[in-house]
N, C-alpha and C. Protein backbone atom coordinates (compact mmCIF):
# COMPACT_ATOMS: atom_id res chain seq x y z
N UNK A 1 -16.41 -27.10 5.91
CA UNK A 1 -16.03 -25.72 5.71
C UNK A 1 -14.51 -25.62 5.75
N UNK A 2 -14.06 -24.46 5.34
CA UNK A 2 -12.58 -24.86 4.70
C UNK A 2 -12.18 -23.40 5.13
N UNK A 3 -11.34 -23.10 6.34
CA UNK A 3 -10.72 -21.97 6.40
C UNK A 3 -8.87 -21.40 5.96
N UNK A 4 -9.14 -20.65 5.40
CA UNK A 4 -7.86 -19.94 5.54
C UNK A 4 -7.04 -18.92 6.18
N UNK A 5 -6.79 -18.70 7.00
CA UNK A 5 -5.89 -17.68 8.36
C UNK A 5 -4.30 -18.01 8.28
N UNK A 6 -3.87 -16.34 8.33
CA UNK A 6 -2.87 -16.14 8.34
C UNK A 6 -2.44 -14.63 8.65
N UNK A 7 -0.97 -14.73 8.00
CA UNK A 7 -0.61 -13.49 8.18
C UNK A 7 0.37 -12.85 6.67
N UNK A 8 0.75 -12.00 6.04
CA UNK A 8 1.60 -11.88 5.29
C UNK A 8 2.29 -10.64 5.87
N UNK A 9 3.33 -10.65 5.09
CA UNK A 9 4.54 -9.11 5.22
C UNK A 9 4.83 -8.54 4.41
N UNK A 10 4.66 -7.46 3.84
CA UNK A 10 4.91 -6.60 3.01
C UNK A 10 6.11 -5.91 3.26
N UNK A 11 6.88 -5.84 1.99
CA UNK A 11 8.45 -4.36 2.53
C UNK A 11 7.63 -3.12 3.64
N UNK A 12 8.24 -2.39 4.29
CA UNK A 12 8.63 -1.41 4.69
C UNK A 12 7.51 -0.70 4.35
N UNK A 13 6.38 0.35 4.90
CA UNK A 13 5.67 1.34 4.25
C UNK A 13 5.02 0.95 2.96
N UNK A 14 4.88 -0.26 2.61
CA UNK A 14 4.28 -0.56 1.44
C UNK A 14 2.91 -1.20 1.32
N UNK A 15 2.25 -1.38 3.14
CA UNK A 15 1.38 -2.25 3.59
C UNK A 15 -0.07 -1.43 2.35
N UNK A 16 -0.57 -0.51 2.67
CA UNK A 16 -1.30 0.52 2.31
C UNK A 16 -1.58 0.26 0.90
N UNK A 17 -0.73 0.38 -0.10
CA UNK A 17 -0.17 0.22 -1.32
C UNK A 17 -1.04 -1.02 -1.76
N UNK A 18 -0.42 -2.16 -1.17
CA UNK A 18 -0.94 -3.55 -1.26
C UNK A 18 -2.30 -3.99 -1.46
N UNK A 19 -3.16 -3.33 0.49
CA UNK A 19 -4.29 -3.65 0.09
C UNK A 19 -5.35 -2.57 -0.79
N UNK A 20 -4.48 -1.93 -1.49
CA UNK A 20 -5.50 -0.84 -2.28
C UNK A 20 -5.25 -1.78 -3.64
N UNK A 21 -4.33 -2.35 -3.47
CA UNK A 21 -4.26 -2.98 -4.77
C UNK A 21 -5.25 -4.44 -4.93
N UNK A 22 -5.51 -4.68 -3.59
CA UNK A 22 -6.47 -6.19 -3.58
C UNK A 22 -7.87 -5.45 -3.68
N UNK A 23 -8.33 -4.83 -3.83
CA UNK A 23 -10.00 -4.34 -3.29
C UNK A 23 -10.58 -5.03 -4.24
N UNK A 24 -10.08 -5.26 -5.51
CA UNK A 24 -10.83 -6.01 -6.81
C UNK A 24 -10.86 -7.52 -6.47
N UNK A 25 -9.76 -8.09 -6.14
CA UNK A 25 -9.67 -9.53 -5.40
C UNK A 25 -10.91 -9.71 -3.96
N UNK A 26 -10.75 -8.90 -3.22
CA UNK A 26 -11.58 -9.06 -2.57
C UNK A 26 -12.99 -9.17 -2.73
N UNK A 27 -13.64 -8.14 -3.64
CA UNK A 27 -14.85 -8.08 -4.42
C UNK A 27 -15.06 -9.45 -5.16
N UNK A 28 -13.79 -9.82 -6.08
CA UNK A 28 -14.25 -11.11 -6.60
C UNK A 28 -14.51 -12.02 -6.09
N UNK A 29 -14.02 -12.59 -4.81
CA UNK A 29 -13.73 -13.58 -3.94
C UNK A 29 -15.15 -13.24 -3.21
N UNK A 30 -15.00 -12.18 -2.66
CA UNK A 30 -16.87 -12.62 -2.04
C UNK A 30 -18.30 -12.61 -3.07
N UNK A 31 -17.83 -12.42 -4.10
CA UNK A 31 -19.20 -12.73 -5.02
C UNK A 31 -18.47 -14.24 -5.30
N UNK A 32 -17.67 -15.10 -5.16
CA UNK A 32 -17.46 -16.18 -5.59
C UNK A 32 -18.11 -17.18 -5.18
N UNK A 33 -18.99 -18.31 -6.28
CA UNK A 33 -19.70 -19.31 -5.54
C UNK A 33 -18.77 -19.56 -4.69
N UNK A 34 -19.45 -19.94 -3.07
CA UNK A 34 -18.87 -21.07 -2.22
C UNK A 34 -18.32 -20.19 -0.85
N UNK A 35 -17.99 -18.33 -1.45
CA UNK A 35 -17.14 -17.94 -0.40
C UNK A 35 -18.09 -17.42 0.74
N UNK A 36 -17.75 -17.81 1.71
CA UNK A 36 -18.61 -17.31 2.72
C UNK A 36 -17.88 -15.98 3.68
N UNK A 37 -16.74 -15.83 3.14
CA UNK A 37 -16.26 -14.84 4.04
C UNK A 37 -14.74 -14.54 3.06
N UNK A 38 -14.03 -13.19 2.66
CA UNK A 38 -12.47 -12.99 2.88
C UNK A 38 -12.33 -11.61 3.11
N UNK A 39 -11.22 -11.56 3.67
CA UNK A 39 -10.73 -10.61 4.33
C UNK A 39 -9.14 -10.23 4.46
N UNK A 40 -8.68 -9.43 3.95
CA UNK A 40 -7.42 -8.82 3.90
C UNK A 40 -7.31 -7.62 4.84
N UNK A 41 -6.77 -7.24 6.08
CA UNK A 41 -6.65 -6.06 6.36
C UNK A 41 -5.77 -5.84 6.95
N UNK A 42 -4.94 -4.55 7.61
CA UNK A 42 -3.95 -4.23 8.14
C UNK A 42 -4.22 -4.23 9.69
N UNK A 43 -3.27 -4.95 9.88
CA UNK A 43 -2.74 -5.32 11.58
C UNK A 43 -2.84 -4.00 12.10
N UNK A 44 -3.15 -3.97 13.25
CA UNK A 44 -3.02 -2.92 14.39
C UNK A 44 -1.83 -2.35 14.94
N UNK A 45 -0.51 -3.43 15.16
CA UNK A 45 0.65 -2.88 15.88
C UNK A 45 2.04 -3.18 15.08
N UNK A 46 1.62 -3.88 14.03
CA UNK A 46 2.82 -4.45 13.10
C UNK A 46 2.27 -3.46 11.75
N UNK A 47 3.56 -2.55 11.54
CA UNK A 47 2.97 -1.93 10.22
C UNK A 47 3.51 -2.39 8.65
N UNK A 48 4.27 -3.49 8.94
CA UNK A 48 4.14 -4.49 7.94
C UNK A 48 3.33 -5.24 7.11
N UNK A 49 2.55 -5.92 8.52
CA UNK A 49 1.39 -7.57 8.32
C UNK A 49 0.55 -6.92 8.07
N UNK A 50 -0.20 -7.89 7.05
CA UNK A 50 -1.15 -7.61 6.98
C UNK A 50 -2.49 -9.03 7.34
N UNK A 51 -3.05 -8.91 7.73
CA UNK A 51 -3.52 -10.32 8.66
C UNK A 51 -4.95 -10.66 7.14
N UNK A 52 -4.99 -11.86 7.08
CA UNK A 52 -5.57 -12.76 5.98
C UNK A 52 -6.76 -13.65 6.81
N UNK A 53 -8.24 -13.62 6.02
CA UNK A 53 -9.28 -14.64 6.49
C UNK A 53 -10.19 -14.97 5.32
N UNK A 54 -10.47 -16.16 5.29
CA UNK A 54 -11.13 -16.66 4.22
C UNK A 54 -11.95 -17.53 4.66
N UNK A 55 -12.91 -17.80 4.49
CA UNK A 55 -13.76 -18.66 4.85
C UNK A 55 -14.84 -19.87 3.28
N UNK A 56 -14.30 -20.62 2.90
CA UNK A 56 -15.17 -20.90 1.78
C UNK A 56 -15.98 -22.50 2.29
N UNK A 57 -17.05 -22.81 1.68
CA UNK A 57 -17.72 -23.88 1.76
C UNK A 57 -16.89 -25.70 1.36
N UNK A 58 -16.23 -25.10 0.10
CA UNK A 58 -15.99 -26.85 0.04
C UNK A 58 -14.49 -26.34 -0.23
N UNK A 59 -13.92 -27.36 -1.01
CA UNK A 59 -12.05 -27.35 -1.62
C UNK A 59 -12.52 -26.90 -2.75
N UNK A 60 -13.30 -27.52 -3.46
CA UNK A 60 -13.46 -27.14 -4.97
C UNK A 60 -13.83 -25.34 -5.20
N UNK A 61 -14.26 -25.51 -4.24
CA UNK A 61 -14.98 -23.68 -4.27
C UNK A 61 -13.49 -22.63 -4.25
N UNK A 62 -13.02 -23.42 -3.41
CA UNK A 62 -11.63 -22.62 -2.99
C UNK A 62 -10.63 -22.46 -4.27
N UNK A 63 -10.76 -24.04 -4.58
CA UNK A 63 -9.94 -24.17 -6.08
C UNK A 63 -10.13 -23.12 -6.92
N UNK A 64 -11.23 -23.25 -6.95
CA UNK A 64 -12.12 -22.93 -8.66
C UNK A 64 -11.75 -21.26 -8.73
N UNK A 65 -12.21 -20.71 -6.96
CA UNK A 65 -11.50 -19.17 -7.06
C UNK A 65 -9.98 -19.28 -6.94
N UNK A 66 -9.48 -19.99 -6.36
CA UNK A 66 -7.83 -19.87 -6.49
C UNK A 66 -6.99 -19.36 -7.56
N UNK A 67 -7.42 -20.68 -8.48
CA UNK A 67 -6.54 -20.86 -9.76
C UNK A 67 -5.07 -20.77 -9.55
N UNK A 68 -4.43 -19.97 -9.92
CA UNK A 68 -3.16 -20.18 -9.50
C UNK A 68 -2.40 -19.18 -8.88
N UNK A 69 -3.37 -18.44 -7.89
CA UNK A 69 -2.39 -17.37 -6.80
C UNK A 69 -2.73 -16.22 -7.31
N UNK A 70 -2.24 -15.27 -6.41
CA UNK A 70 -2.06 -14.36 -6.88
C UNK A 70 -1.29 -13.47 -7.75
N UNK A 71 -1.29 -12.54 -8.29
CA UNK A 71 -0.55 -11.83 -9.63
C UNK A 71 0.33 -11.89 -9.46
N UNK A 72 1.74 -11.76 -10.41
CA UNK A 72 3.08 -12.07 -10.24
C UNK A 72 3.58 -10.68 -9.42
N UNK A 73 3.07 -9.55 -9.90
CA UNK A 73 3.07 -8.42 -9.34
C UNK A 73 2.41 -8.77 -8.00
N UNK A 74 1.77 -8.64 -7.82
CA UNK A 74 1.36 -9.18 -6.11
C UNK A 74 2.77 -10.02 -5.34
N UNK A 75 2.51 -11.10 -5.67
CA UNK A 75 3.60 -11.79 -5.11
C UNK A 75 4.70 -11.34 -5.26
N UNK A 76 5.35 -10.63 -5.60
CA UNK A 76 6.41 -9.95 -5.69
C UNK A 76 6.63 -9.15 -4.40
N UNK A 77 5.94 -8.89 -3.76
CA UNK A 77 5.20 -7.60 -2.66
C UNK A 77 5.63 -8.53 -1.61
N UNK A 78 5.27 -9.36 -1.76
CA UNK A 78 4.93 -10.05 0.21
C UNK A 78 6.25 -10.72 0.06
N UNK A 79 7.00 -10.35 1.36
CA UNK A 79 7.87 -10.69 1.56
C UNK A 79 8.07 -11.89 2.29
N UNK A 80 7.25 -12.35 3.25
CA UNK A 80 6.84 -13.26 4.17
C UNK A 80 5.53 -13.72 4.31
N UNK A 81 5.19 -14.76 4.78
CA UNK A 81 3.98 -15.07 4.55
C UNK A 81 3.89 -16.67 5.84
N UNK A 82 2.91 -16.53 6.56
CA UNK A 82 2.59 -17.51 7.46
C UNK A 82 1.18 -17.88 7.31
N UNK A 83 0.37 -18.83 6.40
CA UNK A 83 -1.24 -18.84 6.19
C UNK A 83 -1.20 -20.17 6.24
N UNK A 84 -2.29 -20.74 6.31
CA UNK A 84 -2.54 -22.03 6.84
C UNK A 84 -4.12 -22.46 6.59
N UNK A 85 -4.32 -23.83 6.20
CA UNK A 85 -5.65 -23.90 5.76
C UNK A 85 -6.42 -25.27 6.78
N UNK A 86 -7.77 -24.57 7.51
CA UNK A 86 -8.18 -25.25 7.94
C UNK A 86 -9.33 -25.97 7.74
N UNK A 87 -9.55 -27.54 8.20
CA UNK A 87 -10.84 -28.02 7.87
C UNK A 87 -11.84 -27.99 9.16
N UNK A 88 -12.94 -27.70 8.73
CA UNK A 88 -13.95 -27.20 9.97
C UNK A 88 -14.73 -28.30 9.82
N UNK A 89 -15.23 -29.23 11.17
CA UNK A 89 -16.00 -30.30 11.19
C UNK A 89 -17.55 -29.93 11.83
N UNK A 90 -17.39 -28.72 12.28
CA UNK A 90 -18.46 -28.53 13.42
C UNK A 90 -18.77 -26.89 13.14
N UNK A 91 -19.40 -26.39 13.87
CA UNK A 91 -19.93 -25.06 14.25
C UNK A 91 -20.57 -25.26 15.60
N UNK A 92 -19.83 -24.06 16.71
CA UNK A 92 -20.94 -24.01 17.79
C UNK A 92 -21.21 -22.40 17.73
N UNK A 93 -22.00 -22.00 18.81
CA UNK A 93 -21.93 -20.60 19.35
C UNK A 93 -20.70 -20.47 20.22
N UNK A 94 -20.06 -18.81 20.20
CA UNK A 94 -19.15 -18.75 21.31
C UNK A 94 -19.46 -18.94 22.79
């Protein structure tokens, strides 16, 4: 299993803006073979970040929805960005 967690930054008052603009990304990404989970939403005490979770089954799954990032218009937006991709060997209960 293949996670993705992070965080991004948006300018100033523009957080809002952003994820109204992902709702279609998000929709695609969870009907996507492989995804088992994503999630974009706005942080609680930082009105910048916006905090990032993805959860997909293999690399290829991840690939295949990837392609090559997000919109140039998108990326244009995030000013900062801290995300990180993890490989999951296990599953327990908490």
């Amino acid at each position: 299993m293949i996670i993705i967690a992070g965080k991004l930054w948006v300018e100033a008052g523009a957080r809002e803006a952003y994820l109204a603009g992902c709702v279609k990304v998000v929709e695609e990404a969870r009907a996507a073979a492989g995804c088992l989970d994503y999630a974009l939403s706005a942080d609680v005490t930082d009105p910048d970040r916006i905090n990032v979770y993805e959860r997909w089954e293999t690399d290829q799954d991840l690939a295949r929805f990837r392609g090559a990032g997000p919109e140039p218009e998108q990326a244009a937006r995030i000013r900062d960005a801290e995300v990180s991709k993890y490989r999951i060997s296990g599953i327990d209960a908490p």
